[in-house]
ModelCIF file with pLDDT and N, C-alpha, C, O atoms, coordinates in Angstrom:
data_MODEL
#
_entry.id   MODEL 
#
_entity.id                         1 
_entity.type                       polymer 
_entity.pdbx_number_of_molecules   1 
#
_entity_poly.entity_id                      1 
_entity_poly.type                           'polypeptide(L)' 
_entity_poly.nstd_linkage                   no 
_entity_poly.nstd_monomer                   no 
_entity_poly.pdbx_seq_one_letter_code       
;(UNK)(UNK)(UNK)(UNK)(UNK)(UNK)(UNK)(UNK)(UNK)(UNK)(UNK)(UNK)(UNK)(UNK)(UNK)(UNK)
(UNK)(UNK)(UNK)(UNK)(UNK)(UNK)(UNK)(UNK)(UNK)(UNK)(UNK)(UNK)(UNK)(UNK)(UNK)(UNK)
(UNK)(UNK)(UNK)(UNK)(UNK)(UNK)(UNK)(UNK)(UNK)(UNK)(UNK)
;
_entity_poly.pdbx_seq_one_letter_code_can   XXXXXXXXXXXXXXXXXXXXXXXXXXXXXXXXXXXXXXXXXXX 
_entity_poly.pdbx_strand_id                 A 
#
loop_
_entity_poly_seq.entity_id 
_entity_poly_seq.num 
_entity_poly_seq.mon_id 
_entity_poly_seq.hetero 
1 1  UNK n 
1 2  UNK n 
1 3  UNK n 
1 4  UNK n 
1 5  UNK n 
1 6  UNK n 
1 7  UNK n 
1 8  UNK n 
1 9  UNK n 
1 10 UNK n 
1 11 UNK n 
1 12 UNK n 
1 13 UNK n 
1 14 UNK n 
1 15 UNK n 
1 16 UNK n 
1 17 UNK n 
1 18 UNK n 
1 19 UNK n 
1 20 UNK n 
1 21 UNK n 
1 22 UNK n 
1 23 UNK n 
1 24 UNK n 
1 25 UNK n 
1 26 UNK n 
1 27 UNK n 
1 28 UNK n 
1 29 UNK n 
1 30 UNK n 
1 31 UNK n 
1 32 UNK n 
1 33 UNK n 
1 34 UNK n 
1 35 UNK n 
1 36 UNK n 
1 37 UNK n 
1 38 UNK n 
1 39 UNK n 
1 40 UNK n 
1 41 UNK n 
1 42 UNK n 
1 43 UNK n 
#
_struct_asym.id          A 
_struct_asym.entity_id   1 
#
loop_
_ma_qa_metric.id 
_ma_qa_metric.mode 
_ma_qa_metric.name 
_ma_qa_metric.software_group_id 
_ma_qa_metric.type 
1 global pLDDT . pLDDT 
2 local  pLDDT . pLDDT 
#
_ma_qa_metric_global.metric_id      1 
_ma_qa_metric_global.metric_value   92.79 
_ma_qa_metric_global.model_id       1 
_ma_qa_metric_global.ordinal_id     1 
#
loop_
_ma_qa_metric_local.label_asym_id 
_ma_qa_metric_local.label_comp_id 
_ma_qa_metric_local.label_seq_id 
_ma_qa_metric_local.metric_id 
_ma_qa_metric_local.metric_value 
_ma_qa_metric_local.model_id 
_ma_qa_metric_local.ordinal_id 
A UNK 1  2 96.00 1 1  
A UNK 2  2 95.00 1 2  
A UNK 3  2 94.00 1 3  
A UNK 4  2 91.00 1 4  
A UNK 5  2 93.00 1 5  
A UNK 6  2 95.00 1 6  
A UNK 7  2 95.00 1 7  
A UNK 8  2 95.00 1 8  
A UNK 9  2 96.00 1 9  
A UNK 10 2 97.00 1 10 
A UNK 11 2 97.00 1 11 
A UNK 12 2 97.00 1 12 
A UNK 13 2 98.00 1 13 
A UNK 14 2 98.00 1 14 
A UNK 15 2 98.00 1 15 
A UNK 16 2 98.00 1 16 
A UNK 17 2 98.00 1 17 
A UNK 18 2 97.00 1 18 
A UNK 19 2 97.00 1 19 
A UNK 20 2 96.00 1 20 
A UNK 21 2 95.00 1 21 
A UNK 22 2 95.00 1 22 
A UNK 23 2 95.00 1 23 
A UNK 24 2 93.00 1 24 
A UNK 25 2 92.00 1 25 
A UNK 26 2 92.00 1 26 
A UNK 27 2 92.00 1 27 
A UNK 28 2 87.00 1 28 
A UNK 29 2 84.00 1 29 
A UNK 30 2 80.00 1 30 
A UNK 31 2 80.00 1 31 
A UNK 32 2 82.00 1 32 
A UNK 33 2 86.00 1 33 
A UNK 34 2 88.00 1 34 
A UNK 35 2 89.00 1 35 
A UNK 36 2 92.00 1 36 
A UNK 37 2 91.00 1 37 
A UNK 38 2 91.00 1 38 
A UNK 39 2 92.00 1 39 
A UNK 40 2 94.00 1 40 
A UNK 41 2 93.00 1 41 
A UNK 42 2 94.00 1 42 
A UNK 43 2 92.00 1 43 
#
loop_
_atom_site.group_PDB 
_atom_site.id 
_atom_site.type_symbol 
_atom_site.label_atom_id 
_atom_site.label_alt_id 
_atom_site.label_comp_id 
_atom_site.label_asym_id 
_atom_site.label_entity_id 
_atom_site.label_seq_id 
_atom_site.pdbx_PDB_ins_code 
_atom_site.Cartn_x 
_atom_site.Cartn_y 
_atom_site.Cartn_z 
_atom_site.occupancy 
_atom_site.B_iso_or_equiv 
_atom_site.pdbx_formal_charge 
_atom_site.auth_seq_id 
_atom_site.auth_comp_id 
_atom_site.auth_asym_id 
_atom_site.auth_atom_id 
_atom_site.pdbx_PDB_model_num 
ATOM 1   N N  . UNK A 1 1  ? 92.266 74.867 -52.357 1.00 96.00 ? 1  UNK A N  1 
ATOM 2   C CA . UNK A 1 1  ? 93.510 74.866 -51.571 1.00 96.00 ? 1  UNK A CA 1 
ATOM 3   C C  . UNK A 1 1  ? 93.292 74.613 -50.070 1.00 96.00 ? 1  UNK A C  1 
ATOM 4   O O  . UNK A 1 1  ? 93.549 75.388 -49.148 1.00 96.00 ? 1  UNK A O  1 
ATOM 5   N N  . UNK A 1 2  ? 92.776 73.397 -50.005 1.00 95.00 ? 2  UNK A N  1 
ATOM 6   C CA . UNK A 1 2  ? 92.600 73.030 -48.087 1.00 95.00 ? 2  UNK A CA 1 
ATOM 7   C C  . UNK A 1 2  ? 93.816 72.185 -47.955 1.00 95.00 ? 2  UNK A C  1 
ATOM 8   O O  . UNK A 1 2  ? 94.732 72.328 -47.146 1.00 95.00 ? 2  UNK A O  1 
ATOM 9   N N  . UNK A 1 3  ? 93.687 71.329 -48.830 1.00 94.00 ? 3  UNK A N  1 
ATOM 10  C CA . UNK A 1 3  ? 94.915 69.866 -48.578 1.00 94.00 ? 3  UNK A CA 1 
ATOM 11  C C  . UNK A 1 3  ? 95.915 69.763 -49.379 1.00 94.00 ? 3  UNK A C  1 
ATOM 12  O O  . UNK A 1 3  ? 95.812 70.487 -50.369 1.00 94.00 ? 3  UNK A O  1 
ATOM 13  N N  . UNK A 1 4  ? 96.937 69.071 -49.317 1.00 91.00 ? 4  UNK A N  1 
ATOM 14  C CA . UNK A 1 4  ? 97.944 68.322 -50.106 1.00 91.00 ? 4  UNK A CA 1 
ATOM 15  C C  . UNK A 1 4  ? 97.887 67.656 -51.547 1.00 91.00 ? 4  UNK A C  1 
ATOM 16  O O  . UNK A 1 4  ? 98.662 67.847 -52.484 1.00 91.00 ? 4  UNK A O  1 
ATOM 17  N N  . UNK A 1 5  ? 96.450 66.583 -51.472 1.00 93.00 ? 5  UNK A N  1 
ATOM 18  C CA . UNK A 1 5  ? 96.126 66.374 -52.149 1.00 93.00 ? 5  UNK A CA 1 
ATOM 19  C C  . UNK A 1 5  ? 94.653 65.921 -52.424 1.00 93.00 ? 5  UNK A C  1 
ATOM 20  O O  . UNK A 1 5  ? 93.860 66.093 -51.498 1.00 93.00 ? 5  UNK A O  1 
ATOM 21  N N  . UNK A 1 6  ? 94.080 65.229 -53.864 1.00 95.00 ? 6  UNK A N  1 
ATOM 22  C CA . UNK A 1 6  ? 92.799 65.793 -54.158 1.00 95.00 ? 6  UNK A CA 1 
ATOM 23  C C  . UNK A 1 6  ? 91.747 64.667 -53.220 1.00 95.00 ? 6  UNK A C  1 
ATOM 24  O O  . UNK A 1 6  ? 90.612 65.046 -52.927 1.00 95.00 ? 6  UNK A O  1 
ATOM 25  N N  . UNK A 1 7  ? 92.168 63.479 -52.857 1.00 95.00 ? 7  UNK A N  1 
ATOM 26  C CA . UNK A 1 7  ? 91.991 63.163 -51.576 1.00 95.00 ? 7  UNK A CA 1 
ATOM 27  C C  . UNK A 1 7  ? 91.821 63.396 -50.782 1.00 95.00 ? 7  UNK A C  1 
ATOM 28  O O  . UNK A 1 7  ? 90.700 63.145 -50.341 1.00 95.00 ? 7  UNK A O  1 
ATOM 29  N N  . UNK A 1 8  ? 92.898 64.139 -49.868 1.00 95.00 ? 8  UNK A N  1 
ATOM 30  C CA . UNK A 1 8  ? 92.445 64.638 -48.692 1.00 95.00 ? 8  UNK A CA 1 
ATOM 31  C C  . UNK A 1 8  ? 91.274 65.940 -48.520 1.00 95.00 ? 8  UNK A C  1 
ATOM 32  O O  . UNK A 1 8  ? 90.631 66.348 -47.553 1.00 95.00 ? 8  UNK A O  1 
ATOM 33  N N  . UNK A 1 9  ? 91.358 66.390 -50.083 1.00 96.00 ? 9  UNK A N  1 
ATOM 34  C CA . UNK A 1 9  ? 91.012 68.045 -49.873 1.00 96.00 ? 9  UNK A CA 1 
ATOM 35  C C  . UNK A 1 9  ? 89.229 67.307 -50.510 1.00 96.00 ? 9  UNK A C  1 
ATOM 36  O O  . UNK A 1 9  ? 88.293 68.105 -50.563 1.00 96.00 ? 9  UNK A O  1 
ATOM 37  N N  . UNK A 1 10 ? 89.011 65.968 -50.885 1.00 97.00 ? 10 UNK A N  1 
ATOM 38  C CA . UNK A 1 10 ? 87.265 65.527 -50.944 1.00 97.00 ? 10 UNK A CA 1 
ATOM 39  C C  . UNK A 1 10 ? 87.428 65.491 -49.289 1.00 97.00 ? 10 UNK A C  1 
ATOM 40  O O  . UNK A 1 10 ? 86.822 66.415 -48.746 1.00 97.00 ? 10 UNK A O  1 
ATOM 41  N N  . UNK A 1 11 ? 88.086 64.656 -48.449 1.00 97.00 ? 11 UNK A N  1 
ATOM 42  C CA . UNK A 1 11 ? 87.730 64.299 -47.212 1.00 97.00 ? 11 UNK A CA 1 
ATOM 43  C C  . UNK A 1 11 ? 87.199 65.495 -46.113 1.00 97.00 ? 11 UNK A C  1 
ATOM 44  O O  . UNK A 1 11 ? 86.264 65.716 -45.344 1.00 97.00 ? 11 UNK A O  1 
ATOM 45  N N  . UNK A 1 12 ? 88.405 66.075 -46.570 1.00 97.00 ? 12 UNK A N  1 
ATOM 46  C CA . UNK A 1 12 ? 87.994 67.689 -45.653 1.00 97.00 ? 12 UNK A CA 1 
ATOM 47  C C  . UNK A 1 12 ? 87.125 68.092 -45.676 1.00 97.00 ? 12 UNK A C  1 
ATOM 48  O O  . UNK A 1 12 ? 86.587 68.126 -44.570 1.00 97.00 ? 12 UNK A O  1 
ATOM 49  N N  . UNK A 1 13 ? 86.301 68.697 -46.858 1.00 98.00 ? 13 UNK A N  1 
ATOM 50  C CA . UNK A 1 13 ? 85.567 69.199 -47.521 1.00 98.00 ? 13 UNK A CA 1 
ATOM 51  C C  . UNK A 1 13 ? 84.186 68.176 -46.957 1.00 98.00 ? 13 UNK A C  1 
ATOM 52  O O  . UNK A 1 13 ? 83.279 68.891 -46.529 1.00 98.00 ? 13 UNK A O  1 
ATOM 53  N N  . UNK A 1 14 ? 84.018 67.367 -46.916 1.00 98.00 ? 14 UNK A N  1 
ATOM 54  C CA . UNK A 1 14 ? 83.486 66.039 -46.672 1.00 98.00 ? 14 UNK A CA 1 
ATOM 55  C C  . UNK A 1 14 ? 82.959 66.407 -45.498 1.00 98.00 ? 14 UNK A C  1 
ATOM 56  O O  . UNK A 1 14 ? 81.789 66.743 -45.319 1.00 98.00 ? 14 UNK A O  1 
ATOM 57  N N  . UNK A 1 15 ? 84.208 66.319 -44.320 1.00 98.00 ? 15 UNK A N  1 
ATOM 58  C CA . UNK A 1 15 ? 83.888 66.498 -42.915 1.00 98.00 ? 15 UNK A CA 1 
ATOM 59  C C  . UNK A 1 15 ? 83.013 67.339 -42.363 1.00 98.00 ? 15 UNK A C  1 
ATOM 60  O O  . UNK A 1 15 ? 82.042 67.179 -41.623 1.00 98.00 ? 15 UNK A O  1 
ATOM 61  N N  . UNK A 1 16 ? 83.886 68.910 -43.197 1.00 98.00 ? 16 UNK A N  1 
ATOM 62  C CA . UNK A 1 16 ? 83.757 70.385 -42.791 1.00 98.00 ? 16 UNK A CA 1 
ATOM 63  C C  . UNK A 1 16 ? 82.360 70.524 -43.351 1.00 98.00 ? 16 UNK A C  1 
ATOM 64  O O  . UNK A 1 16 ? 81.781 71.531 -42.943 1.00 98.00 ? 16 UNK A O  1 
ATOM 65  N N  . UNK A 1 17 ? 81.725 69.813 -44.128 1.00 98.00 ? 17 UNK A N  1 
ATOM 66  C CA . UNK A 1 17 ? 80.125 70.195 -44.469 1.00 98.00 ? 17 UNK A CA 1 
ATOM 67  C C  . UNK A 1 17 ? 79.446 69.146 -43.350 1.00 98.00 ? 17 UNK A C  1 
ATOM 68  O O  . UNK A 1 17 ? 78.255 69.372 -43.138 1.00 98.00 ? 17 UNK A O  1 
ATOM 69  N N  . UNK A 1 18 ? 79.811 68.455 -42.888 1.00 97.00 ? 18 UNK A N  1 
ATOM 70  C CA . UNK A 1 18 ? 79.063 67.124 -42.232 1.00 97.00 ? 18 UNK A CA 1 
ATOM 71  C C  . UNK A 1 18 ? 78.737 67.402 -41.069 1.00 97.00 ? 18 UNK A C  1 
ATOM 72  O O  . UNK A 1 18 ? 77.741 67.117 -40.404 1.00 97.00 ? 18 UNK A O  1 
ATOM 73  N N  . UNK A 1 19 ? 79.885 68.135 -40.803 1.00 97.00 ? 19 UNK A N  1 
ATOM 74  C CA . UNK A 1 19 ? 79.867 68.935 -39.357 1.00 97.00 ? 19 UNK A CA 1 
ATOM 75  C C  . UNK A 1 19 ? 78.586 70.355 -39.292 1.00 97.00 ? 19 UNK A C  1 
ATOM 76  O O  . UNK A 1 19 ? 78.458 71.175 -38.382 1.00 97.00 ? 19 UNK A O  1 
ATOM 77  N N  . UNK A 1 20 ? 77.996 70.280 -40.235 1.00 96.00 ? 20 UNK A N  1 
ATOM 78  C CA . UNK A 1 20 ? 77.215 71.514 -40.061 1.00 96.00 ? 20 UNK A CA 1 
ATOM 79  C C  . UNK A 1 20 ? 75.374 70.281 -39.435 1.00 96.00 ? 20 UNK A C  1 
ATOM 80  O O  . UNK A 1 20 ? 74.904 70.304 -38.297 1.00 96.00 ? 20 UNK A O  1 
ATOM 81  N N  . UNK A 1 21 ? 74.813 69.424 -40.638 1.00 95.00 ? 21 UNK A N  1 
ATOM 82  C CA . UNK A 1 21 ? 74.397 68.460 -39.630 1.00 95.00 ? 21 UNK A CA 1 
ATOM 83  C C  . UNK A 1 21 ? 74.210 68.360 -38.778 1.00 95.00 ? 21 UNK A C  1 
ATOM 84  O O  . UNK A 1 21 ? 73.150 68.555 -38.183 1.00 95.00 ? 21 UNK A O  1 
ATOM 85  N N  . UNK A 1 22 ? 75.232 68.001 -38.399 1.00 95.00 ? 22 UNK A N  1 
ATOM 86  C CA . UNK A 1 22 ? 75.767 67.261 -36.951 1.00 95.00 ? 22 UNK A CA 1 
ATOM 87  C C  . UNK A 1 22 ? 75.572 68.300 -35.819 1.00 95.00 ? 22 UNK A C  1 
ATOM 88  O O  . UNK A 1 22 ? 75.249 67.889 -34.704 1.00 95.00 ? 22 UNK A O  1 
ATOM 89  N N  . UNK A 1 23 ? 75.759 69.701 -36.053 1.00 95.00 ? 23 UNK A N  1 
ATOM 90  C CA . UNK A 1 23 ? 75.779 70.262 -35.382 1.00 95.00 ? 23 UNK A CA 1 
ATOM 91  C C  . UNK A 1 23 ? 74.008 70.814 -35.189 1.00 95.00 ? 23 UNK A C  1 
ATOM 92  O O  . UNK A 1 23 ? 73.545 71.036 -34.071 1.00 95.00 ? 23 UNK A O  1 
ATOM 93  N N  . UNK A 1 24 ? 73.261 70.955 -36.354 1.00 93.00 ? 24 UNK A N  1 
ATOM 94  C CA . UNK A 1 24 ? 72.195 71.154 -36.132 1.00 93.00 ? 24 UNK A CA 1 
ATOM 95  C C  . UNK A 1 24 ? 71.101 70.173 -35.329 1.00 93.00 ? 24 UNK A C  1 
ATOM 96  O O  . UNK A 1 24 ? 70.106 70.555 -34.711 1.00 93.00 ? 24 UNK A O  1 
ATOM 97  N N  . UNK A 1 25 ? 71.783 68.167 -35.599 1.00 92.00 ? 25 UNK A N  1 
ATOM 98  C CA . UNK A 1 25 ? 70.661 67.640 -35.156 1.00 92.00 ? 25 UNK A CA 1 
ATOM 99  C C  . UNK A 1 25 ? 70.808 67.893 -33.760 1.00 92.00 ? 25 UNK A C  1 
ATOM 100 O O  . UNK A 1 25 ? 69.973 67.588 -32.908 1.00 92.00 ? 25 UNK A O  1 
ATOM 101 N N  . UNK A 1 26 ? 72.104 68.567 -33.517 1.00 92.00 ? 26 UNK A N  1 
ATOM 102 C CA . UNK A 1 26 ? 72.254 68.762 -31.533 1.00 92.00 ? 26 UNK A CA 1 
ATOM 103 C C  . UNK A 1 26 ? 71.415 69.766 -31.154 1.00 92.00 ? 26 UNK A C  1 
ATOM 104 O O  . UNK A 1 26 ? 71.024 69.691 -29.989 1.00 92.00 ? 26 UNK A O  1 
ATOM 105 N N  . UNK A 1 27 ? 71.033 70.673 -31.796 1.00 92.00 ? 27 UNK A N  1 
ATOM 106 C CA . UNK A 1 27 ? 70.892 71.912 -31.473 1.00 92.00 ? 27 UNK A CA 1 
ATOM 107 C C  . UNK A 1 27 ? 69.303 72.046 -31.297 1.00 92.00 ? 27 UNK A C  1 
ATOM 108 O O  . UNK A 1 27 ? 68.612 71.422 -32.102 1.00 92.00 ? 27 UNK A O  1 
ATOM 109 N N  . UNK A 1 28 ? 68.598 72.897 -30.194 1.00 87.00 ? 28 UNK A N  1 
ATOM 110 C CA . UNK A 1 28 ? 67.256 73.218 -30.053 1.00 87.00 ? 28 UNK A CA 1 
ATOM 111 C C  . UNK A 1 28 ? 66.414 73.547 -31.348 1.00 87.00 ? 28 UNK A C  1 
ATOM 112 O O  . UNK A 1 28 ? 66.896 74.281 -32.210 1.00 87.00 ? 28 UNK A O  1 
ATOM 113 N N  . UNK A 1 29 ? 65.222 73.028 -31.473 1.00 84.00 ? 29 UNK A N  1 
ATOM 114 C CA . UNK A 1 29 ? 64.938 72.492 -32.880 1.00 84.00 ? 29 UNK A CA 1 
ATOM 115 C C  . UNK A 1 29 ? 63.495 72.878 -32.894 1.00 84.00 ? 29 UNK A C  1 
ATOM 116 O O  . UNK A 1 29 ? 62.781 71.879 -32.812 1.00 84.00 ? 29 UNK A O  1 
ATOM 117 N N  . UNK A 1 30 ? 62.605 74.388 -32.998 1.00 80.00 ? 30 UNK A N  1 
ATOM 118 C CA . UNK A 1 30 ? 61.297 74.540 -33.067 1.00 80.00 ? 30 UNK A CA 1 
ATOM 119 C C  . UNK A 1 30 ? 60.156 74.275 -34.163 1.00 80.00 ? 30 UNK A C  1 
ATOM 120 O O  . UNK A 1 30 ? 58.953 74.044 -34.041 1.00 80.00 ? 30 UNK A O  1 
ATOM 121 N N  . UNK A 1 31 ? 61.192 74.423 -35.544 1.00 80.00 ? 31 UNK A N  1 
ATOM 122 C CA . UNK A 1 31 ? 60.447 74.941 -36.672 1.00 80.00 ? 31 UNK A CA 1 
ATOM 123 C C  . UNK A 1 31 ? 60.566 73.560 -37.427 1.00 80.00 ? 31 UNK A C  1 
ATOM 124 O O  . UNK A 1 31 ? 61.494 72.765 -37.574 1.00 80.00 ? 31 UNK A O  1 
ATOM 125 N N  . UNK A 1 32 ? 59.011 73.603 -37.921 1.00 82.00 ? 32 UNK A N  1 
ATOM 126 C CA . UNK A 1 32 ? 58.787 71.777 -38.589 1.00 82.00 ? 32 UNK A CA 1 
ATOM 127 C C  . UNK A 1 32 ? 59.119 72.498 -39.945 1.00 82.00 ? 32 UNK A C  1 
ATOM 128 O O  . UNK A 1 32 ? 58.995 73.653 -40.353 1.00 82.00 ? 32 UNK A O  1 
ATOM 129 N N  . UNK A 1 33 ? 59.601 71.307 -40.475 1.00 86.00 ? 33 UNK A N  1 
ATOM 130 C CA . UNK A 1 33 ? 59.779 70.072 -39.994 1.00 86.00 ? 33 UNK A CA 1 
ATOM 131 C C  . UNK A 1 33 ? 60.639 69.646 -38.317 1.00 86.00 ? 33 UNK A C  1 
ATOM 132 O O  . UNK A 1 33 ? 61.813 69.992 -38.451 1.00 86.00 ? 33 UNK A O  1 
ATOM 133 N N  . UNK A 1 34 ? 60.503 69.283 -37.457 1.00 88.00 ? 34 UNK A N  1 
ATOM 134 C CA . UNK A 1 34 ? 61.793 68.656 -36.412 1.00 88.00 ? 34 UNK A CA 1 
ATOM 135 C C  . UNK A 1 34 ? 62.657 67.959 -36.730 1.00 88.00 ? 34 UNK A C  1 
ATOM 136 O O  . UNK A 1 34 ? 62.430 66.784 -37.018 1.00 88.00 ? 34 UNK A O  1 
ATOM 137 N N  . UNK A 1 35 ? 63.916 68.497 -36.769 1.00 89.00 ? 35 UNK A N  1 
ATOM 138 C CA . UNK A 1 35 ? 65.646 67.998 -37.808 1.00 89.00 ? 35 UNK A CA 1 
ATOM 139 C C  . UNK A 1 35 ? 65.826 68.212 -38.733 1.00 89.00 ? 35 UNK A C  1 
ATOM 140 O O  . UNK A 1 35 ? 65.335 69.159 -39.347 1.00 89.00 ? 35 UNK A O  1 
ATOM 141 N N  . UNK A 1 36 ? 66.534 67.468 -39.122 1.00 92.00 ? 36 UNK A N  1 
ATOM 142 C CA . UNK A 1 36 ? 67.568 68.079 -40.488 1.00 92.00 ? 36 UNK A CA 1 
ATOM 143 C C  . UNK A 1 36 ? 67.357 66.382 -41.531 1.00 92.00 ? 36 UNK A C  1 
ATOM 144 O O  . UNK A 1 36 ? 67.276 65.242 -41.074 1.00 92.00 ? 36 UNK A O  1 
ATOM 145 N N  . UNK A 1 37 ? 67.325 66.816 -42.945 1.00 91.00 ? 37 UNK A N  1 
ATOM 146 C CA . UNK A 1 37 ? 67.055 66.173 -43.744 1.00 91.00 ? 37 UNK A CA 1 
ATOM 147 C C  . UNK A 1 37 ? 68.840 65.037 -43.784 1.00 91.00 ? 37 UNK A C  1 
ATOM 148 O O  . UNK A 1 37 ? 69.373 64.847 -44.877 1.00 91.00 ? 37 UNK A O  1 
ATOM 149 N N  . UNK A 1 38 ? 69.292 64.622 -42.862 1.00 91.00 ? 38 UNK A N  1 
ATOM 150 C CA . UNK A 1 38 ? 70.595 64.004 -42.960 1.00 91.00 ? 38 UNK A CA 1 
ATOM 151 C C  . UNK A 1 38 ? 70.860 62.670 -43.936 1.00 91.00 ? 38 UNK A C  1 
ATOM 152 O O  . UNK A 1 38 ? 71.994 62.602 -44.410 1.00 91.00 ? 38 UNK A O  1 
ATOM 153 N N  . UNK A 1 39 ? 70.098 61.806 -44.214 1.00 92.00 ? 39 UNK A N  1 
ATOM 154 C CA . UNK A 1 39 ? 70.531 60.923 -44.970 1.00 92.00 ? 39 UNK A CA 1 
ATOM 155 C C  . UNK A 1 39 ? 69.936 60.815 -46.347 1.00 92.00 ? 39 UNK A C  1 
ATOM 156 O O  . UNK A 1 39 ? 69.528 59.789 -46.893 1.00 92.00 ? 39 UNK A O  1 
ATOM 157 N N  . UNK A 1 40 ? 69.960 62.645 -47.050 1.00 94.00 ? 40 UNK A N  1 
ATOM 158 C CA . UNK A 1 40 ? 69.323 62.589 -48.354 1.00 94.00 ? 40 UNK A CA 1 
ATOM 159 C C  . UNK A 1 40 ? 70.332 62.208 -49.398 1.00 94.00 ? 40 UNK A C  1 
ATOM 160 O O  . UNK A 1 40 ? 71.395 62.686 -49.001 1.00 94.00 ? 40 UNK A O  1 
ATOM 161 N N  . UNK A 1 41 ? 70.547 61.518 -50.658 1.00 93.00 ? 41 UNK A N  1 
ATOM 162 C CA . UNK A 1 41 ? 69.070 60.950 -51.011 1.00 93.00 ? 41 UNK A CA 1 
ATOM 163 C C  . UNK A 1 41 ? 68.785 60.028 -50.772 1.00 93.00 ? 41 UNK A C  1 
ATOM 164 O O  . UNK A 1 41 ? 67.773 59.617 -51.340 1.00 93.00 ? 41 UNK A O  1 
ATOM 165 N N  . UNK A 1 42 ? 69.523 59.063 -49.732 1.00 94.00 ? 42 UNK A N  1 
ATOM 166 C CA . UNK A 1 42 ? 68.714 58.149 -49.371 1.00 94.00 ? 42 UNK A CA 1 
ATOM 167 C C  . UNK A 1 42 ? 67.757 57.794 -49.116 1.00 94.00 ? 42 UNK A C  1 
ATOM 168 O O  . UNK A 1 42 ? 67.163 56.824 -49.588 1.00 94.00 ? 42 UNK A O  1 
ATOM 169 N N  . UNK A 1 43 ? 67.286 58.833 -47.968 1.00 92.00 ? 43 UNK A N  1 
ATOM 170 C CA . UNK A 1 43 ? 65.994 59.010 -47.408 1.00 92.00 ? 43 UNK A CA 1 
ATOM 171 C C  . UNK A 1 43 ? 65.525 60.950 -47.798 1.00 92.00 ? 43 UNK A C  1 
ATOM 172 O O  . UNK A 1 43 ? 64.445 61.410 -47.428 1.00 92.00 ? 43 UNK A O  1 
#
């Protein structure tokens, strides 16, 4: 129950995890590996 419909509520859901990422590759970064595994499984 985030959205309207089952569309919007993948997108949200989508964002609202993406944003965690995003927020880590910003963030002061000691412990190796250095970053965040972001384009798995791609890479």
């Amino acid at each position: 129950p985030v959205a309207d419909t089952r569309w919007r509520i993948w997108l949200a859901v989508a964002l609202a995890w993406a944003t965690h990422p995003l927020l880590d590759a910003l963030a002061d970064d000691s412990s190796p590996p250095i970053g965040i595994m972001a384009f798995w499984p791609v890479t």
